[in-house]
N, C-alpha and C. Protein backbone atom coordinates (compact mmCIF):
# COMPACT_ATOMS: atom_id res chain seq x y z
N UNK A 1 69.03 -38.07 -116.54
CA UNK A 1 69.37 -38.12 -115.12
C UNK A 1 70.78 -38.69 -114.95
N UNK A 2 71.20 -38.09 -113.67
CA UNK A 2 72.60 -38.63 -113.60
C UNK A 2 72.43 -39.97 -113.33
N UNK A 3 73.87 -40.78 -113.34
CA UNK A 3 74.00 -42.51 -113.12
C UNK A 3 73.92 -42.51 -111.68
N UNK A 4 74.08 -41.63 -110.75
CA UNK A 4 74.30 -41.77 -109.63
C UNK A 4 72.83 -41.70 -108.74
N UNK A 5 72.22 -40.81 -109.53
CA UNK A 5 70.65 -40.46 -109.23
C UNK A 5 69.66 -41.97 -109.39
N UNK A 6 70.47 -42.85 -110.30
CA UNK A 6 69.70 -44.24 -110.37
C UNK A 6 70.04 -45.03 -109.56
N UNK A 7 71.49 -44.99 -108.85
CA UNK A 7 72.08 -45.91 -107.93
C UNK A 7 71.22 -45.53 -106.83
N UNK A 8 71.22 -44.48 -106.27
CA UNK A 8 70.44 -44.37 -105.01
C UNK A 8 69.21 -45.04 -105.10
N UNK A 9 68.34 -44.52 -106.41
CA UNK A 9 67.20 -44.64 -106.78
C UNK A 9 66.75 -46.59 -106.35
N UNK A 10 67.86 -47.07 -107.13
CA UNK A 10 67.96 -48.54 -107.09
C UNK A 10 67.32 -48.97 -105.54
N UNK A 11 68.13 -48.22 -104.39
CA UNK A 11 68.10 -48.70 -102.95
C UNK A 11 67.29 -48.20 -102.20
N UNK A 12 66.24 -46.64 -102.79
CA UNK A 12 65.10 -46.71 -101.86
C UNK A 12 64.09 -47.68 -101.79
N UNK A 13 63.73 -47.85 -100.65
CA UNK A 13 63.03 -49.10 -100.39
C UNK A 13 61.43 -48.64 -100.40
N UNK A 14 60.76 -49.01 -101.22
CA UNK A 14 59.64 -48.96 -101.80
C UNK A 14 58.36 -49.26 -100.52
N UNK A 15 58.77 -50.93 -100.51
CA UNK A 15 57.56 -51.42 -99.44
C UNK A 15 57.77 -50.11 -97.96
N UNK A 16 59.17 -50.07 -97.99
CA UNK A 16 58.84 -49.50 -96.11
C UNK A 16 58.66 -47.94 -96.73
N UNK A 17 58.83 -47.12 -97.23
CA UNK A 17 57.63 -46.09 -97.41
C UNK A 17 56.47 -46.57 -97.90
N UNK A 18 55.64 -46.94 -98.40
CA UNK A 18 55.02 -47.16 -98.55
C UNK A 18 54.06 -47.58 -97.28
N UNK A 19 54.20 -48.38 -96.52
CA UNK A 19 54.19 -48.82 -95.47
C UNK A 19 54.10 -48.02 -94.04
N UNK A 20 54.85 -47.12 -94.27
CA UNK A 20 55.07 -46.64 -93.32
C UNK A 20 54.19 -44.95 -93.49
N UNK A 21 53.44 -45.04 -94.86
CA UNK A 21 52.56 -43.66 -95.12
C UNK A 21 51.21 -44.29 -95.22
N UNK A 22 51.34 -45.44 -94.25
CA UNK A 22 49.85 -45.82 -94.40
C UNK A 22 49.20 -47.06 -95.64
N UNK A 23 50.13 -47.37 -96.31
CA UNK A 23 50.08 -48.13 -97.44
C UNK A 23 49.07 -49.52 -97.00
N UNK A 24 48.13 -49.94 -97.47
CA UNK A 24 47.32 -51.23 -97.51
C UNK A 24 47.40 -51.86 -98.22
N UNK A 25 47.41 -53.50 -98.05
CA UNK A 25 48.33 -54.19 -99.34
C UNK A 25 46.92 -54.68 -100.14
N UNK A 26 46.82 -54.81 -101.14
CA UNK A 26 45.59 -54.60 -102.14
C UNK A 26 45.14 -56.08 -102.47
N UNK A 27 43.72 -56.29 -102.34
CA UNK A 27 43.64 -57.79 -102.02
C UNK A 27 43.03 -58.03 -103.33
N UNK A 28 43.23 -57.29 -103.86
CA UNK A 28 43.15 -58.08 -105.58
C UNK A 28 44.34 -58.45 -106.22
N UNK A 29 45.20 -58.03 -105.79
CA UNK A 29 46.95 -58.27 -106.66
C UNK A 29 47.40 -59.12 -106.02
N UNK A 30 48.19 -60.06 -106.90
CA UNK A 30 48.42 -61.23 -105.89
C UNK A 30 50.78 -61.14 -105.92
N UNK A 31 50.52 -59.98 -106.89
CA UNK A 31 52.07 -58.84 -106.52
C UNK A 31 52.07 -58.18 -105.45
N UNK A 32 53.13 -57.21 -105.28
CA UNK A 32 53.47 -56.47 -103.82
C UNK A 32 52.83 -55.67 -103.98
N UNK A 33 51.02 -55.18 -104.23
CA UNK A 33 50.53 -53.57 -104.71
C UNK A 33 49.85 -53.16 -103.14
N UNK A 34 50.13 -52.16 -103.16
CA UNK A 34 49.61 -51.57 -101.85
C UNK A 34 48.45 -50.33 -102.44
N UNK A 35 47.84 -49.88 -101.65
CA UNK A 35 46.86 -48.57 -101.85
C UNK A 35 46.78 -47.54 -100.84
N UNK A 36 47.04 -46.23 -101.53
CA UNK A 36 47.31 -45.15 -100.24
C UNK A 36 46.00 -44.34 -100.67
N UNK A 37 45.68 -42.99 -100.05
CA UNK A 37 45.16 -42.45 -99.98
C UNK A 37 45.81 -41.38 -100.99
N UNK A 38 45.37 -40.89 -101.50
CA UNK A 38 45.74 -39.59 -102.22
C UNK A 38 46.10 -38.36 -102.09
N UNK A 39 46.67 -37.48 -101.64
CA UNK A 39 46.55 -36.10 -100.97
C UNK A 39 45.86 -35.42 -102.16
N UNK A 40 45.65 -35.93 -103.07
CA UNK A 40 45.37 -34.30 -104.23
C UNK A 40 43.53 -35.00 -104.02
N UNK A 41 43.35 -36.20 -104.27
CA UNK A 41 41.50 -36.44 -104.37
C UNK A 41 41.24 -36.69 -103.59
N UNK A 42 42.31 -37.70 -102.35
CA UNK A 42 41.29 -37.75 -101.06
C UNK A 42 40.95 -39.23 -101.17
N UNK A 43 41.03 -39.63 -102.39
CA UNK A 43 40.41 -41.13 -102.33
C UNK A 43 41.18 -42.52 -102.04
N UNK A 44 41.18 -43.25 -102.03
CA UNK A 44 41.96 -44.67 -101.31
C UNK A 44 42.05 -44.96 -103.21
N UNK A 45 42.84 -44.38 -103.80
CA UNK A 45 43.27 -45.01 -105.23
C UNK A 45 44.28 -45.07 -105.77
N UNK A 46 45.37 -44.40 -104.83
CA UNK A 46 46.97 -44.61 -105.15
C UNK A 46 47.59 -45.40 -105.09
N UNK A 47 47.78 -46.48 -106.07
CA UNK A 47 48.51 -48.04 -106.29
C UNK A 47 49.55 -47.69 -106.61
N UNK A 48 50.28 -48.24 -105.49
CA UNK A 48 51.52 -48.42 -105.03
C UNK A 48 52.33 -49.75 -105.63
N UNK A 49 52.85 -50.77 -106.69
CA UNK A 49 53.40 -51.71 -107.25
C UNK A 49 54.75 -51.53 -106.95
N UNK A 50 55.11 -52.36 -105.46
CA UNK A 50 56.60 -52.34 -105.42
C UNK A 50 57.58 -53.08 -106.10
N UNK A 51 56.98 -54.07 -106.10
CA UNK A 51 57.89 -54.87 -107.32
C UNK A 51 58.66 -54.44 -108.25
N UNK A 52 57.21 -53.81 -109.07
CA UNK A 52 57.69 -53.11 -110.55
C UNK A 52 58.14 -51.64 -110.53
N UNK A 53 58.17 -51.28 -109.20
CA UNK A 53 58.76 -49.91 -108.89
C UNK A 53 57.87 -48.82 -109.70
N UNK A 54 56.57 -48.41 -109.62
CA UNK A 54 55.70 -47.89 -110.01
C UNK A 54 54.59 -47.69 -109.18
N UNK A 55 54.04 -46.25 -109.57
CA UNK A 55 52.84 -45.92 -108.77
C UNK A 55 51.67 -45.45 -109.88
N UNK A 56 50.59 -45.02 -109.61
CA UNK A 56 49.23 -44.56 -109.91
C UNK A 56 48.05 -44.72 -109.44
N UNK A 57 47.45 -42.39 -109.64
CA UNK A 57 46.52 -42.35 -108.76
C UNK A 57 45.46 -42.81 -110.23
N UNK A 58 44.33 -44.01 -109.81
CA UNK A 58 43.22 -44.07 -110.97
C UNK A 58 42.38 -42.66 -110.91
N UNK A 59 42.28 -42.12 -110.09
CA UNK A 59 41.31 -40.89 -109.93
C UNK A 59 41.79 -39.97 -111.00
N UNK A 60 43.34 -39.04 -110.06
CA UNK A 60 43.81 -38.15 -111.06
C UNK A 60 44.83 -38.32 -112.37
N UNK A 61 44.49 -39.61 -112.08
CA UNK A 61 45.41 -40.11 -114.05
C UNK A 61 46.68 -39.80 -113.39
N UNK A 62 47.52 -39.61 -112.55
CA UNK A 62 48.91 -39.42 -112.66
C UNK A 62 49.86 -40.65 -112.35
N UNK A 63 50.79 -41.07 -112.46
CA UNK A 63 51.30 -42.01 -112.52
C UNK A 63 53.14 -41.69 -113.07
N UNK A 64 53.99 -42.74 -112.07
CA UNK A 64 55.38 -42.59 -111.94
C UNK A 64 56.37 -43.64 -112.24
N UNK A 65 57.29 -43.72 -112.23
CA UNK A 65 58.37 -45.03 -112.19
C UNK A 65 59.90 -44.35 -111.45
N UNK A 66 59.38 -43.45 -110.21
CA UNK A 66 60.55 -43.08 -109.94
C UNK A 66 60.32 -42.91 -108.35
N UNK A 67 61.09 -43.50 -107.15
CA UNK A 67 60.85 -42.78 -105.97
C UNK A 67 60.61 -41.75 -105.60
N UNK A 68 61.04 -40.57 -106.92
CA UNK A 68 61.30 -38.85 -106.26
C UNK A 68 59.84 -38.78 -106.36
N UNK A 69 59.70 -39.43 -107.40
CA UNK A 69 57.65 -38.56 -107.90
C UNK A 69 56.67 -39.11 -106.86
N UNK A 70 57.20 -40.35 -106.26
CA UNK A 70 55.78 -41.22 -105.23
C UNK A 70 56.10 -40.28 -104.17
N UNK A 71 57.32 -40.21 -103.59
CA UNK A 71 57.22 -38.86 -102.50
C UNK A 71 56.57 -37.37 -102.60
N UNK A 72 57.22 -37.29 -103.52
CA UNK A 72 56.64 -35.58 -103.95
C UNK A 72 55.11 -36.36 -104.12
N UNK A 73 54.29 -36.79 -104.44
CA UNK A 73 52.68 -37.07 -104.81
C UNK A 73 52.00 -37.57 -103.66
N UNK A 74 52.68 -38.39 -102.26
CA UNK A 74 52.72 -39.11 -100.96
C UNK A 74 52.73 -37.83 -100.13
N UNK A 75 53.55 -36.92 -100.44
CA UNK A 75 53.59 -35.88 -98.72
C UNK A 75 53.52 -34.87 -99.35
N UNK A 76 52.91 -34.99 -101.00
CA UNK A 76 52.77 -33.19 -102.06
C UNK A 76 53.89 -32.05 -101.39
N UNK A 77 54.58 -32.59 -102.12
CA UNK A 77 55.96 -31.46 -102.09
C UNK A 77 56.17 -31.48 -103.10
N UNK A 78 57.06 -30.51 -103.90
CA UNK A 78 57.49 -30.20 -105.21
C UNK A 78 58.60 -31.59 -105.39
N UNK A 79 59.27 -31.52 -106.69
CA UNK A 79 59.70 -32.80 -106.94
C UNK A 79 61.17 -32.46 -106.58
N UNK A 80 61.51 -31.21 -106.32
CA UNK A 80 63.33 -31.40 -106.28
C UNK A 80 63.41 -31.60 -104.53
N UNK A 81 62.39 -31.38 -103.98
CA UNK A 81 62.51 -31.60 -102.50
C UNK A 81 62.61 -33.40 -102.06
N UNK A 82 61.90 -33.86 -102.93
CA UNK A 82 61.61 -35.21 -102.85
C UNK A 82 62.63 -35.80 -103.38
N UNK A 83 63.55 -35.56 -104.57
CA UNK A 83 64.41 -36.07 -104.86
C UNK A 83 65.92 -35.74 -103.87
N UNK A 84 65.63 -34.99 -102.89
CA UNK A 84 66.70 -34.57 -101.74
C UNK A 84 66.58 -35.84 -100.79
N UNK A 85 65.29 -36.05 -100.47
CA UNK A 85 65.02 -36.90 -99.36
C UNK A 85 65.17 -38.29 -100.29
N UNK A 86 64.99 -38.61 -101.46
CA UNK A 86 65.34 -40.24 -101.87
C UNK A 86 66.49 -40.19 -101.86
N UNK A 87 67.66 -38.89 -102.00
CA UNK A 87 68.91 -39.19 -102.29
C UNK A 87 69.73 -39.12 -100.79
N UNK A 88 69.19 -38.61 -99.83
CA UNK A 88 69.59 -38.64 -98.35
C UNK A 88 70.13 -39.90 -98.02
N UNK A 89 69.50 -40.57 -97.69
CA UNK A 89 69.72 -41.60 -97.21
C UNK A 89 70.93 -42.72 -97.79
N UNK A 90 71.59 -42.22 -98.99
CA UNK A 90 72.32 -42.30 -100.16
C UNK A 90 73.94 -41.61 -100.05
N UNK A 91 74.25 -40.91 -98.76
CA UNK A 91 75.22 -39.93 -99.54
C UNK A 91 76.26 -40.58 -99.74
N UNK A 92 76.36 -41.79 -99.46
CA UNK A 92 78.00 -42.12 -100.01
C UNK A 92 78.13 -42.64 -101.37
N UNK A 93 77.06 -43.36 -102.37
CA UNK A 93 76.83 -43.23 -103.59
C UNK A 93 76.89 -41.87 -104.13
N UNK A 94 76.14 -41.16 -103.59
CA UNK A 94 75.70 -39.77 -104.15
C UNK A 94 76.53 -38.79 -103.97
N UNK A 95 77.62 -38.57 -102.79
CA UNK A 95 78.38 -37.52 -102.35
C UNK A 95 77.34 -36.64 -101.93
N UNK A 96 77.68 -35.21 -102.05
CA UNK A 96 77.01 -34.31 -101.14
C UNK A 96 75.72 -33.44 -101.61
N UNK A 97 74.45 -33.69 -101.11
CA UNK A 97 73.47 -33.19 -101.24
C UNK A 97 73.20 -31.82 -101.39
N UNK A 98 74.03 -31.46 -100.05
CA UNK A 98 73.84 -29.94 -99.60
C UNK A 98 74.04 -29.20 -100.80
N UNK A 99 74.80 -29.14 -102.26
CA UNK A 99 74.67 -28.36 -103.46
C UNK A 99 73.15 -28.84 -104.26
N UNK A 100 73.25 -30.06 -104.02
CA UNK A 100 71.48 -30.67 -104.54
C UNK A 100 70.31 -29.44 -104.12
N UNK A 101 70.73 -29.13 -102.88
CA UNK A 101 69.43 -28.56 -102.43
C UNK A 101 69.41 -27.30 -102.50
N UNK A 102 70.66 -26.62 -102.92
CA UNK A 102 70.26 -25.13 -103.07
C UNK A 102 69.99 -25.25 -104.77
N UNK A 103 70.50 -26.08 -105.39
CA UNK A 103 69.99 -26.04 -106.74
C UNK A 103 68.71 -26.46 -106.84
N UNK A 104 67.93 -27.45 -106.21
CA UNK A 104 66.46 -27.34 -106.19
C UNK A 104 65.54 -26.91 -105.52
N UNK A 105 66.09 -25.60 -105.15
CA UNK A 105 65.78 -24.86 -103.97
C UNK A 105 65.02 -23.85 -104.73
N UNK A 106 65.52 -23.63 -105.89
CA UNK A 106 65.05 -22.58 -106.86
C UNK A 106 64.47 -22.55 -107.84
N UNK A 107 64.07 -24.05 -107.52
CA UNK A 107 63.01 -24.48 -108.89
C UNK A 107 61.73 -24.13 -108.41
N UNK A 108 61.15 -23.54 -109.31
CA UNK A 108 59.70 -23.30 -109.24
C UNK A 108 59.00 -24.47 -109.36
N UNK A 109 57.43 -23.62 -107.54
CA UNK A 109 56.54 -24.84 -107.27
C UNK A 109 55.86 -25.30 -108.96
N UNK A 110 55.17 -26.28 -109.00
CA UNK A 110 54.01 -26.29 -109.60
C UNK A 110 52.91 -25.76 -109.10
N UNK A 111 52.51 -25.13 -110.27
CA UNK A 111 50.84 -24.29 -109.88
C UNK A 111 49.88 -25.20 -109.29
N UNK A 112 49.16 -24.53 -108.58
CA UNK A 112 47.76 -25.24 -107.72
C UNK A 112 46.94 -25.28 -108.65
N UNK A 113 46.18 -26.54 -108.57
CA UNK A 113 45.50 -27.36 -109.61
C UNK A 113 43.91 -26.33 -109.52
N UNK A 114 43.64 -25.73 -110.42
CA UNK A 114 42.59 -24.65 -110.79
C UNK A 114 41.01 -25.74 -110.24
N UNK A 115 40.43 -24.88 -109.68
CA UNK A 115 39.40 -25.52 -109.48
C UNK A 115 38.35 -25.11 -110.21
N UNK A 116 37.36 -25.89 -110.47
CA UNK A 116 36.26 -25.88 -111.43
C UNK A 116 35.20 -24.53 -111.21
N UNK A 117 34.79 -23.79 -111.98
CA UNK A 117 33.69 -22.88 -111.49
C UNK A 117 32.53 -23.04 -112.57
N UNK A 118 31.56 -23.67 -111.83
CA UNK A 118 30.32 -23.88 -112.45
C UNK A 118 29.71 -22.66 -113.41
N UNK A 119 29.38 -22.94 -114.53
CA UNK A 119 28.59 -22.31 -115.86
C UNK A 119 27.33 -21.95 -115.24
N UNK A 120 26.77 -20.13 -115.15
CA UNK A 120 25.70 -19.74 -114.85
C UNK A 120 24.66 -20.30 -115.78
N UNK A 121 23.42 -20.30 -115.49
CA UNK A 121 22.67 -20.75 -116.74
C UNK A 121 22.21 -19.57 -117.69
N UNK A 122 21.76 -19.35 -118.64
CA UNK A 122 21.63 -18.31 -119.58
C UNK A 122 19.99 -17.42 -118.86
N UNK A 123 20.44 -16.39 -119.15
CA UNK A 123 18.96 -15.49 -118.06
C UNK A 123 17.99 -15.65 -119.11
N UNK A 124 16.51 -15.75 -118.56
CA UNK A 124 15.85 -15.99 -118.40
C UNK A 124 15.51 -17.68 -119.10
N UNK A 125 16.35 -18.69 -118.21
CA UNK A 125 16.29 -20.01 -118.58
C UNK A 125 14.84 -20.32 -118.21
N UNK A 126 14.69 -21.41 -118.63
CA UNK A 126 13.12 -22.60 -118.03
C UNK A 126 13.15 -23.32 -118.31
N UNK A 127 13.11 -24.41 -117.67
CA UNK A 127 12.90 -25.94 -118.07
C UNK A 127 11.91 -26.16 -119.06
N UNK A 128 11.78 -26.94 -119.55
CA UNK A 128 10.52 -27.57 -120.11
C UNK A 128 9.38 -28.40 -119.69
N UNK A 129 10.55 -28.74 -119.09
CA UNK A 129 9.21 -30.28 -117.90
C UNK A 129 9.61 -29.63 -116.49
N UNK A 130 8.08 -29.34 -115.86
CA UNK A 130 8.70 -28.92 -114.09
C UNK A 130 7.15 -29.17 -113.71
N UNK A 131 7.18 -28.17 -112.80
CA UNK A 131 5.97 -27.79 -112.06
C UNK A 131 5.44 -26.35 -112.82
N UNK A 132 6.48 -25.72 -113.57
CA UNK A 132 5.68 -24.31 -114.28
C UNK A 132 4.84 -24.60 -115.29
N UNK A 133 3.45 -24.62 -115.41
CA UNK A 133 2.63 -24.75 -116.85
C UNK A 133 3.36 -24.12 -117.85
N UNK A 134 3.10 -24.71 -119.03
CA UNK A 134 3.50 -24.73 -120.34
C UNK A 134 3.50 -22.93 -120.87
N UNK A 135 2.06 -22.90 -120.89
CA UNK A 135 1.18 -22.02 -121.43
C UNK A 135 0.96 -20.58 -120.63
N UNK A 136 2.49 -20.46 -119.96
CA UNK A 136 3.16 -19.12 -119.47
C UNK A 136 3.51 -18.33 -120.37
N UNK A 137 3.99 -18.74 -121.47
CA UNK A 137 4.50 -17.90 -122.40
C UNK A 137 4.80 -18.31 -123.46
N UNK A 138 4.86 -17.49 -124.76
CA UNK A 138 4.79 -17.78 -125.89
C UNK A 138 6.02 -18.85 -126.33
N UNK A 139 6.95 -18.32 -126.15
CA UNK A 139 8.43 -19.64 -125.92
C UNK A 139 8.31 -20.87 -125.58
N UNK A 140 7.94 -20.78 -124.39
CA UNK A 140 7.71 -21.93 -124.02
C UNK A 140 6.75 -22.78 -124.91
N UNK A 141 5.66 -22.29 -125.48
CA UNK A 141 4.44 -23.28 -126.09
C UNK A 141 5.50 -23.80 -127.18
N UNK A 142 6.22 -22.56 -127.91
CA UNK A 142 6.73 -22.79 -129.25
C UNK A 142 7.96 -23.66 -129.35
N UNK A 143 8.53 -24.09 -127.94
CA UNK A 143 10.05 -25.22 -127.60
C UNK A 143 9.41 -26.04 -127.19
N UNK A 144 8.14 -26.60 -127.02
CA UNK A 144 7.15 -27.98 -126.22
C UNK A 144 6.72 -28.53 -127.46
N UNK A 145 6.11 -27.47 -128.40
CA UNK A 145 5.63 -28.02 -129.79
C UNK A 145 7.07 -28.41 -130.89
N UNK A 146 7.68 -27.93 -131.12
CA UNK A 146 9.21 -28.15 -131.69
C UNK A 146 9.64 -29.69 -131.00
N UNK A 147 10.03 -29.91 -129.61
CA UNK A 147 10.39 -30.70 -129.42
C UNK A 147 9.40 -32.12 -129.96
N UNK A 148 8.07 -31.87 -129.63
CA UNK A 148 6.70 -32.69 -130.03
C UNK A 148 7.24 -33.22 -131.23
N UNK A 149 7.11 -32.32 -132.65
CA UNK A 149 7.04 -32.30 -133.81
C UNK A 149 8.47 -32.89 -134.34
N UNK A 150 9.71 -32.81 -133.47
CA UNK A 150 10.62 -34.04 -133.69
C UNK A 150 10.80 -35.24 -133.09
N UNK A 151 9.63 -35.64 -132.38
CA UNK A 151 9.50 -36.68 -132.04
C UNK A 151 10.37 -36.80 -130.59
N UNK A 152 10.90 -35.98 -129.99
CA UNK A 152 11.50 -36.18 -128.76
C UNK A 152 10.13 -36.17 -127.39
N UNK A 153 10.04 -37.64 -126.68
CA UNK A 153 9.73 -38.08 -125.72
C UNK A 153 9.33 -37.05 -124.53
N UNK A 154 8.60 -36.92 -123.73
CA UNK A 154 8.39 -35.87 -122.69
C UNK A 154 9.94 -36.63 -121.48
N UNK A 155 9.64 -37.95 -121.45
CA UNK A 155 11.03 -38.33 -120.41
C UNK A 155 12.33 -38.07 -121.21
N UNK A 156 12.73 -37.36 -122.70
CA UNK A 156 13.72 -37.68 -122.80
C UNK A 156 13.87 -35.86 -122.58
N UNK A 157 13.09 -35.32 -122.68
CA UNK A 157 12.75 -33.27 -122.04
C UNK A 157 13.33 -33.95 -120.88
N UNK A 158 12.70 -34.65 -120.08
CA UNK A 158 12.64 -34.16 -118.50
C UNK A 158 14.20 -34.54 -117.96
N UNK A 159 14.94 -35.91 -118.68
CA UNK A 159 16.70 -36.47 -118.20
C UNK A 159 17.58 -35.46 -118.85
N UNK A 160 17.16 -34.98 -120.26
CA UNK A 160 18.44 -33.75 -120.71
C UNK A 160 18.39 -32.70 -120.30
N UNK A 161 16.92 -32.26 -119.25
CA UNK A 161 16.61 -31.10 -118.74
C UNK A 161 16.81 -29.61 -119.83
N UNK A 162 16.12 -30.24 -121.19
CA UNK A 162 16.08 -29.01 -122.48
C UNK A 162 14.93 -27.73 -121.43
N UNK A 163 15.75 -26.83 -121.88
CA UNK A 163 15.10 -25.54 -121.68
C UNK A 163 14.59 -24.66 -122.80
N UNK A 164 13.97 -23.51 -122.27
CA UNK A 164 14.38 -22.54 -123.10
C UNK A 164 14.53 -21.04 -122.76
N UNK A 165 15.16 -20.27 -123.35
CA UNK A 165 15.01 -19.04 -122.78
C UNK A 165 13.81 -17.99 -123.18
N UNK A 166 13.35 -17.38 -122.09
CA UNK A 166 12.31 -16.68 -122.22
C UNK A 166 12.56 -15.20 -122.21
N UNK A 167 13.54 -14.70 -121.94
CA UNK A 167 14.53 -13.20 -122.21
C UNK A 167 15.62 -13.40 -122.00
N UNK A 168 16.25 -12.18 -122.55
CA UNK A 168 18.27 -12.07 -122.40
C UNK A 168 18.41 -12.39 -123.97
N UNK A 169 19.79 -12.64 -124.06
CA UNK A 169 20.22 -12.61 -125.48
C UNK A 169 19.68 -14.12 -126.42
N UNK A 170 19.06 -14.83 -125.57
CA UNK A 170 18.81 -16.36 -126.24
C UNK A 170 17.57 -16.69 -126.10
N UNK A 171 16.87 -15.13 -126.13
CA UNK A 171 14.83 -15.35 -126.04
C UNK A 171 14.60 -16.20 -127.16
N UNK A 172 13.47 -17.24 -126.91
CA UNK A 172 13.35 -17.71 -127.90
C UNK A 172 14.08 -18.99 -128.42
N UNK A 173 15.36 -19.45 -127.84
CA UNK A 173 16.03 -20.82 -128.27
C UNK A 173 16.14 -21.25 -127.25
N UNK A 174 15.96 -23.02 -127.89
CA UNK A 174 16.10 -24.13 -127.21
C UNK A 174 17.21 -24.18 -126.62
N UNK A 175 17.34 -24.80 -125.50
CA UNK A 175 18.83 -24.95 -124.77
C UNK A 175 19.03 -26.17 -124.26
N UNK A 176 20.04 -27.23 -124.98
CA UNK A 176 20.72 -28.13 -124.33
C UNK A 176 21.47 -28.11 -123.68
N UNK A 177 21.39 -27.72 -122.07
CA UNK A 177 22.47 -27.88 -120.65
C UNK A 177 23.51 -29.37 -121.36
N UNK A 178 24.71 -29.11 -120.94
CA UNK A 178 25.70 -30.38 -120.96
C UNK A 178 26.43 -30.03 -119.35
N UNK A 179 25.80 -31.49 -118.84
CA UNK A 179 26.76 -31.40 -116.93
C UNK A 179 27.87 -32.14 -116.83
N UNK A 180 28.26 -32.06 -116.18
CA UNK A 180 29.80 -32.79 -115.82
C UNK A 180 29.79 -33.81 -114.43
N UNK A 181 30.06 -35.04 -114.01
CA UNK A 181 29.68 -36.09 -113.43
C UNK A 181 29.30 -35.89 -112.23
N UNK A 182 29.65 -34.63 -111.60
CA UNK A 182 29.33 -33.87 -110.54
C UNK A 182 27.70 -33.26 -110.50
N UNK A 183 27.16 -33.08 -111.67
CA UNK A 183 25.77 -32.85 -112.25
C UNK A 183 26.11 -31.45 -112.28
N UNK A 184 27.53 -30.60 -112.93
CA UNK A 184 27.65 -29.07 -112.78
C UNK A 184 27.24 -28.74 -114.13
N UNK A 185 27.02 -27.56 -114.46
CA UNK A 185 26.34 -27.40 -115.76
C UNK A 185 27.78 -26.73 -116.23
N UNK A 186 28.66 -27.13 -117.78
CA UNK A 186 29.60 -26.95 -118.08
C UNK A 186 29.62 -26.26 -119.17
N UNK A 187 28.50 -26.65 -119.86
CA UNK A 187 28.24 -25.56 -120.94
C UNK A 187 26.72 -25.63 -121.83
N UNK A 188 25.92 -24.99 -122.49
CA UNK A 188 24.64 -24.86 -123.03
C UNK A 188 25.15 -24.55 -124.70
């Protein structure tokens, strides 16, 4: 980065954005830490440390040591837009922006953060432990007795929710669902 990009950097003032986007001063730190809201999770977990000139969201792991990035992550704008507006307020350190901004004018956004699409379950799944009797079908008797015969628990069937399949390409095998903290099924 340029030397000049740190001089400005030096003089944005941390507490009054911060402050002024809603910032709450954090009553466990007995430093300048404030807590914002997040635009990307939504949650009250963006620690704000003015002191040490640093931010981080605990949710989405991201984390900065630069004014341009707490803006761009504070009002989600790309980062050369944000580094226009920390250096604004700056131009007589900085000289003239207006070439700043057609040069980061043309930087490409970052991609939108992919959202999760839940794992179908394998056709013709079945639990093991439900309300369906056992003694529906031959599979089923033969993944109740298997599990029996290694000693796995009827409550420890019913929390891993072991299945098995009763047609499709996996007639016949046991199936360990694995969920994700959301309880989505991510993979078998």
């Amino acid at each position: 980065m340029d030397p000049l990009f740190w001089q400005a950097e030096a003089r944005f003032d941390w507490a009054r954005y911060v402050q002024e986007h809603g910032g709450v001063r954090s009553i466990r730190s007995r430093m300048d830490e404030y807590l914002l809201p997040c635009p990307d999770c939504g949650k009250l977990k963006l620690a704000v440390n003015v002191t040490k000139r640093a931010w981080r969201c605990f949710t989405c792991s991201e984390a900065g040591r630069d004014g341009a990035s707490l803006v761009a992550k504070v009002e989600h704008i790309p980062w050369g837009q944000s580094l226009v507006r920390v250096l604004e307020g700056h131009r007589t350190s900085v000289g003239r922006t207006d070439k700043l901004e057609v040069t980061l004018a043309a930087e490409e956004e970052k991609p939108e953060r992919r959202t999760f699409k839940p794992l179908a379950w394998p056709e013709g799944f079945r639990f093991l432990s439900g309300s369906e009797p056992l003694a529906t079908c031959r599979e089923m008797v033969q993944a109740a007795l298997y599990c029996a015969e290694r000693g796995l628990p009827e409550y420890v069937v019913q929390e891993m929710k072991l299945g098995v399949c009763v047609s499709g390409p996996f007639r016949g095998r046991l199936v360990f669902p694995c969920f994700d903290s959301g309880g989505r099924l991510i993979f078998y």
